[in-house]
Protein backbone atom coordinates (compact mmCIF):
# COMPACT_ATOMS: atom_id res chain seq x y z
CA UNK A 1 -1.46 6.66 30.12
CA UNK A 2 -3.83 4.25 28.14
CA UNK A 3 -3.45 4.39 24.39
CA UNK A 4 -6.51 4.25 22.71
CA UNK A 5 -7.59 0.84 20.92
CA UNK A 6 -8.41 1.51 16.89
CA UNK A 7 -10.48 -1.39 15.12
CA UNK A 8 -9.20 -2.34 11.61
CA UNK A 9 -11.71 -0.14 10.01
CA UNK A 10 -10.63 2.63 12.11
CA UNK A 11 -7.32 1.48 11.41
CA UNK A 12 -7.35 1.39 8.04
CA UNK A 13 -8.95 5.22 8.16
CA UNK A 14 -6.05 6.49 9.68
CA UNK A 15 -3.66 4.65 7.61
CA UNK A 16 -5.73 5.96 4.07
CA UNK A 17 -6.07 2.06 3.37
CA UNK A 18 -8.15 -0.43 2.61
CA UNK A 19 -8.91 -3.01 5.85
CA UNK A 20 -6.73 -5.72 3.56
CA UNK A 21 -3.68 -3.61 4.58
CA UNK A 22 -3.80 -3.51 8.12
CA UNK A 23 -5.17 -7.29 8.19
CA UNK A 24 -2.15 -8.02 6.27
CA UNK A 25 0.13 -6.05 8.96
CA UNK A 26 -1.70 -8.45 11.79
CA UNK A 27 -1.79 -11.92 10.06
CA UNK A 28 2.27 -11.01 9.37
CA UNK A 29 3.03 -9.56 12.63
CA UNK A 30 4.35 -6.40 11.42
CA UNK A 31 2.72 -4.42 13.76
CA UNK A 32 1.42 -4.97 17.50
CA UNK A 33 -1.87 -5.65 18.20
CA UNK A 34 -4.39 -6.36 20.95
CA UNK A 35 -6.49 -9.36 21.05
CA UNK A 36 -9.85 -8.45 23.13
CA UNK A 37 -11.74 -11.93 22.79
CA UNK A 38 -12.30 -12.77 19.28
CA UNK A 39 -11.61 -8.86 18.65
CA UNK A 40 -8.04 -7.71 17.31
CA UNK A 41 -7.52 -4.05 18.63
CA UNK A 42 -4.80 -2.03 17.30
CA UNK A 43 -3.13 0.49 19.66
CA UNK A 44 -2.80 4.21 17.88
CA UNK A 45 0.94 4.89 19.04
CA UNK A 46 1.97 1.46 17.51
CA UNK A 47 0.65 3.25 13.87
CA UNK A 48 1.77 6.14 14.44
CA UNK A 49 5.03 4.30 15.16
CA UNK A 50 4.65 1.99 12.07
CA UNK A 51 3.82 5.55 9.72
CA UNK A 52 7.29 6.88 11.50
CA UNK A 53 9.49 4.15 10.46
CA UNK A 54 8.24 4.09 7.04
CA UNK A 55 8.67 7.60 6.23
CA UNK A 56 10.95 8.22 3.74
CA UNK A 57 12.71 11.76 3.75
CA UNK A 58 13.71 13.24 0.21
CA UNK A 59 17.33 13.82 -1.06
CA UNK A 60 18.03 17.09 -1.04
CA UNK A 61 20.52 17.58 -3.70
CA UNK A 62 22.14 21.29 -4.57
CA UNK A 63 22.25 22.46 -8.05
CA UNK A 64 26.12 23.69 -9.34
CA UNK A 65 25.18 25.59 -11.88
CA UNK A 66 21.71 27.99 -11.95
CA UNK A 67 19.74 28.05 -15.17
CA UNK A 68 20.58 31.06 -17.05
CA UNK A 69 17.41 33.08 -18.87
């Protein structure tokens, strides 16, 4: 299966950036990218990747005591 090839500006869409952001990601090599010619081409699974292993969960913490009203 072929994963489909984002531009930055398409990109930067998915990721709710600016195209500075995923630029940055390229120039630093923190993410894998495709380079077409003079075009840089960023696969979707390596965001959606990149999104997965920046997610934070929450803490869950449980409450001893409930308020009283």
């Amino acid at each position: 299966m072929i994963d489909r090839l984002l531009t930055v500006g398409q990109a930067a869409e998915f990721l709710g950036t600016t195209e500075r952001f995923p630029r940055r990601l390229i120039a630093e090599r923190r993410i894998v990218f495709v380079k077409v010619g003079r075009h840089v081409r960023i696969p979707e699974r390596a965001l959606e990747e990149f999104v997965a292993a920046h997610t934070v969960q929450p803490i869950t913490t449980h409450r001893r005591f409930a308020a009283v009203a």
